[in-house]
N, C-alpha and C. Protein backbone atom coordinates (compact mmCIF):
# COMPACT_ATOMS: atom_id res chain seq x y z
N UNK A 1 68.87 44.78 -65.40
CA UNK A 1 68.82 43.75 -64.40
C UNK A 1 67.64 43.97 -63.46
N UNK A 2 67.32 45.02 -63.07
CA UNK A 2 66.33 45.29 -62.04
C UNK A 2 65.34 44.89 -62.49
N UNK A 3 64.61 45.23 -64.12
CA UNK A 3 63.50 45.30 -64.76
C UNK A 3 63.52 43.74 -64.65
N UNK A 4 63.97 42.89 -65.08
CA UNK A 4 64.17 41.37 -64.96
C UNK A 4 63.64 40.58 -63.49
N UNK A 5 64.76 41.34 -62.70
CA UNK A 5 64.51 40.79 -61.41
C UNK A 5 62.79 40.90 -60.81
N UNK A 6 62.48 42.71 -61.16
CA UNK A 6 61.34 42.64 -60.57
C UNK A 6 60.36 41.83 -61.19
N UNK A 7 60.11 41.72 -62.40
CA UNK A 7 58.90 40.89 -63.37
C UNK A 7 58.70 39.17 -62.33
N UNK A 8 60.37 38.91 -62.18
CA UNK A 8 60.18 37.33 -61.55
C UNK A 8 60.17 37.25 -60.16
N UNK A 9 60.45 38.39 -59.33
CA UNK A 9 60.38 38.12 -57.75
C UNK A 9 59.31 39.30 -57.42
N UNK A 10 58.95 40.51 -57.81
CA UNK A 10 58.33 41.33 -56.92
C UNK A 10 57.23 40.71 -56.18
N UNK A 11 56.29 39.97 -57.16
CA UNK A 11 55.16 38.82 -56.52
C UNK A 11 55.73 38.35 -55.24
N UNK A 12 56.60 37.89 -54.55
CA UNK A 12 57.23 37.40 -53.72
C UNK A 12 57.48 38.65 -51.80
N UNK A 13 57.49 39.49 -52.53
CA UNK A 13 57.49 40.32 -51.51
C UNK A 13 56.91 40.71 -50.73
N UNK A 14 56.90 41.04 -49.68
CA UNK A 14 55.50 41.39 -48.60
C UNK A 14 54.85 42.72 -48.73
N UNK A 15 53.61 42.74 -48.75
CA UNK A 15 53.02 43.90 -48.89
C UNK A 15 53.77 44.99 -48.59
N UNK A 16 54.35 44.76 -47.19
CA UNK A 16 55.02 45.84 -46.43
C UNK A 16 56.50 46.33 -47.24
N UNK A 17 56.64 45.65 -47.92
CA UNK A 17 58.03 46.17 -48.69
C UNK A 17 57.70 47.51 -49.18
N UNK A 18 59.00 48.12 -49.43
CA UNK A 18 58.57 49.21 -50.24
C UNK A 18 59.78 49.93 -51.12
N UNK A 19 60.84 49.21 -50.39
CA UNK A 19 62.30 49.62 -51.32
C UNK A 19 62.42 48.45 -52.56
N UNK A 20 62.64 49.38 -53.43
CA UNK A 20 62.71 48.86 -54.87
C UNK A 20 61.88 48.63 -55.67
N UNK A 21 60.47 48.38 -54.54
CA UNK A 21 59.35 47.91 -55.46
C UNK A 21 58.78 48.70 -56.22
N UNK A 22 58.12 48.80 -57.60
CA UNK A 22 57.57 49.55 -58.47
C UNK A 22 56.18 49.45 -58.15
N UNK A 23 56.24 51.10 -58.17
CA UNK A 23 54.96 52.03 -57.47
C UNK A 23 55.14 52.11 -56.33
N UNK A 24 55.57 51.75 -55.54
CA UNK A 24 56.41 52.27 -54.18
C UNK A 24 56.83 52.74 -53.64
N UNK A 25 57.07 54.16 -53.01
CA UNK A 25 58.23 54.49 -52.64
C UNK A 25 57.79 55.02 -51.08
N UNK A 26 58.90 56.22 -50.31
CA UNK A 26 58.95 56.16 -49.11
C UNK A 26 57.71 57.09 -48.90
N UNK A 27 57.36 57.67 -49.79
CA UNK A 27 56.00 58.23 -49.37
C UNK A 27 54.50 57.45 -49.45
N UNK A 28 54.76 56.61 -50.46
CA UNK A 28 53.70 55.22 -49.90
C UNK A 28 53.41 54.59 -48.65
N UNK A 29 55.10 54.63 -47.87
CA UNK A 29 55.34 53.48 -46.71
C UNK A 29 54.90 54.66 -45.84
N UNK A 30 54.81 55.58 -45.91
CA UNK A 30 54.40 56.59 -45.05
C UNK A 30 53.24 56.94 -44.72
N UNK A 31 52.39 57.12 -45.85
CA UNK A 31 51.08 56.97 -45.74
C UNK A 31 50.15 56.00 -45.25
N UNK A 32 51.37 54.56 -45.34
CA UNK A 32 50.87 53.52 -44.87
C UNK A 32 50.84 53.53 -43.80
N UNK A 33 51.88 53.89 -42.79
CA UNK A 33 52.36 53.76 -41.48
C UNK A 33 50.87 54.63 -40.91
N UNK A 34 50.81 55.79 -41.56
CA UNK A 34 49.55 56.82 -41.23
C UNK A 34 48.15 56.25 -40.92
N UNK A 35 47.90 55.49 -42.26
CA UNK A 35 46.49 54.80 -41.92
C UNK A 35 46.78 53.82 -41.09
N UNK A 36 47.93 53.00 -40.81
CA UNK A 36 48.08 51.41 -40.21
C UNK A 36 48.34 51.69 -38.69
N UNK A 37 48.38 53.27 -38.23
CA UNK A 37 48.89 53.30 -37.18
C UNK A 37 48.14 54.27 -36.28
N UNK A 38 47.30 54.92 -37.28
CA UNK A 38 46.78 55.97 -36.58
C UNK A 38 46.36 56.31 -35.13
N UNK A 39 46.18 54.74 -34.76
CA UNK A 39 45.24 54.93 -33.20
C UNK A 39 46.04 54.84 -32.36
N UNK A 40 47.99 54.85 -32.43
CA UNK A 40 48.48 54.35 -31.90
C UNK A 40 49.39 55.98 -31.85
N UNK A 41 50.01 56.12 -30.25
CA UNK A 41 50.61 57.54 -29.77
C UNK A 41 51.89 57.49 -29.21
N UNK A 42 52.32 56.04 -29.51
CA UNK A 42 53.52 56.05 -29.24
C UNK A 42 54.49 55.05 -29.89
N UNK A 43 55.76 54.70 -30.72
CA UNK A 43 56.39 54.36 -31.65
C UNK A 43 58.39 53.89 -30.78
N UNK A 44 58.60 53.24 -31.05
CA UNK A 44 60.00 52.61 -30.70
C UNK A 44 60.80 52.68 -32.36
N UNK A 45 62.08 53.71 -31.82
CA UNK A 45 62.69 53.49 -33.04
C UNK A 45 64.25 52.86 -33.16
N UNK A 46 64.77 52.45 -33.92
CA UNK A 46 65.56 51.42 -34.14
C UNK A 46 66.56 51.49 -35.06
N UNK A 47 67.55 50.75 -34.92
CA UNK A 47 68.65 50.71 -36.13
C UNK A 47 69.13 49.65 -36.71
N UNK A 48 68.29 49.00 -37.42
CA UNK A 48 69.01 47.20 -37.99
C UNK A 48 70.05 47.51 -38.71
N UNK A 49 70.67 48.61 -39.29
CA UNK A 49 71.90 48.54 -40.32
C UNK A 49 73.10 47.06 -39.95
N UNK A 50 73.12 47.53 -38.73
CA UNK A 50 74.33 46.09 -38.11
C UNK A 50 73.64 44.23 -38.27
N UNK A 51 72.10 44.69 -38.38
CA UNK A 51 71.68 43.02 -38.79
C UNK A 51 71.93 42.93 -40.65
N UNK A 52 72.15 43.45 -40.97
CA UNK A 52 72.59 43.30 -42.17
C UNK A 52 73.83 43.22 -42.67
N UNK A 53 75.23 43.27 -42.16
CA UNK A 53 76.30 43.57 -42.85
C UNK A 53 76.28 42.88 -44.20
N UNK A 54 76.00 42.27 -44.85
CA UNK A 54 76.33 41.26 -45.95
C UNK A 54 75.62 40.69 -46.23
N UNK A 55 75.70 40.20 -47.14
CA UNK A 55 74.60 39.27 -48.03
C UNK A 55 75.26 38.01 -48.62
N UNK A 56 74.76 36.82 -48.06
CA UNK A 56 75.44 35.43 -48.62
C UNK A 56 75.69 35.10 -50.09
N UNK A 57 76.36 35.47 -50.97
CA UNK A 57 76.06 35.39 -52.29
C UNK A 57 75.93 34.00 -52.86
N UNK A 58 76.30 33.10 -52.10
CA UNK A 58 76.09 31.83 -52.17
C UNK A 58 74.31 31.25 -51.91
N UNK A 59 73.42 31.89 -51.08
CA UNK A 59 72.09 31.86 -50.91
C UNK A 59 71.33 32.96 -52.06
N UNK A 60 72.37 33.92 -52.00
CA UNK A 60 71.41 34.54 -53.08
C UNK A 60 71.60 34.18 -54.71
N UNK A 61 72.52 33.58 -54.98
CA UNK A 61 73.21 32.85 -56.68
C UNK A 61 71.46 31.69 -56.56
N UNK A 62 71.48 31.17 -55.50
CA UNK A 62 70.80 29.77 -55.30
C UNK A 62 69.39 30.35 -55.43
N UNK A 63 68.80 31.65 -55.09
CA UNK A 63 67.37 32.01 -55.02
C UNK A 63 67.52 32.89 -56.66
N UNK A 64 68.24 33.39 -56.83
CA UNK A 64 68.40 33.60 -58.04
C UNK A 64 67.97 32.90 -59.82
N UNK A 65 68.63 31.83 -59.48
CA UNK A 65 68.66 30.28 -60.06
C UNK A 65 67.63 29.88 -60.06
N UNK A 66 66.43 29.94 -59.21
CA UNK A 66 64.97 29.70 -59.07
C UNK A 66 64.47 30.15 -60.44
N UNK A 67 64.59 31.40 -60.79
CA UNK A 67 63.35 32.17 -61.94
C UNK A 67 64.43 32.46 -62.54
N UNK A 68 65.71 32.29 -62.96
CA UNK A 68 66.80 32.52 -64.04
C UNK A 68 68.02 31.62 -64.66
N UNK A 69 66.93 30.66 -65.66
CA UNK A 69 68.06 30.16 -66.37
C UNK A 69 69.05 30.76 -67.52
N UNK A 70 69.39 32.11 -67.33
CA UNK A 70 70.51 32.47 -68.28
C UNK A 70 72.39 32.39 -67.03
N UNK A 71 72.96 31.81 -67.22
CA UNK A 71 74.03 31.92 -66.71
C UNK A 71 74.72 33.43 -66.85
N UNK A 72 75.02 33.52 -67.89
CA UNK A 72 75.67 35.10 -68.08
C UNK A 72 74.79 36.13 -67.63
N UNK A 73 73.50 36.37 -66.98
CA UNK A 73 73.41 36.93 -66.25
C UNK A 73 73.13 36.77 -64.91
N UNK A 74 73.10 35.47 -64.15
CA UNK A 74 73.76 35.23 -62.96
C UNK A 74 75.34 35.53 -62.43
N UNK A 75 76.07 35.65 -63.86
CA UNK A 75 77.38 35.73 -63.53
C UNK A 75 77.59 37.50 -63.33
N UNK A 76 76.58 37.96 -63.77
CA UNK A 76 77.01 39.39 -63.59
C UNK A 76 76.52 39.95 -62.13
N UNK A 77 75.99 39.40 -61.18
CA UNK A 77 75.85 39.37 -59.92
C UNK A 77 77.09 39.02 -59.07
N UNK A 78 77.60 37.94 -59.75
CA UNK A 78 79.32 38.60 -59.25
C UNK A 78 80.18 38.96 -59.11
């Protein structure tokens, strides 16, 4: 499923992503932060876990449906 998903959405993602994406990972976003931030000496840190509880599966079936006409594997998303 992942290999699927990424081929039809990774294009879609913002540079700045870095979870899930292939060739990516947290030592990329790190290095990034390094060069993207360097001139800067002071940082605010944060906790979105609570802006996320859930995910609409009704918005995501629907963005899904965009780049996947097989039903049986939309259905395995739920």
């Amino acid at each position: 499923m992942r290999s699927l998903l990424a081929v039809l959405f990774e294009n879609d993602f913002s540079n700045n992503a870095h979870g899930w994406v292939t060739g990516r990972s947290c030592h990329v976003a790190l290095n990034q932060i390094k060069i993207d931030f360097a001139q800067d000496n002071w940082y605010v840190e944060g906790d979105i876990k609570q802006q996320f509880p859930s995910v609409d599966h009704t918005i995501l079936i629907k963005l899904l449906e965009t780049g996947i006409e097989d039903q049986a594997f939309i259905d395995l998303v739920y």
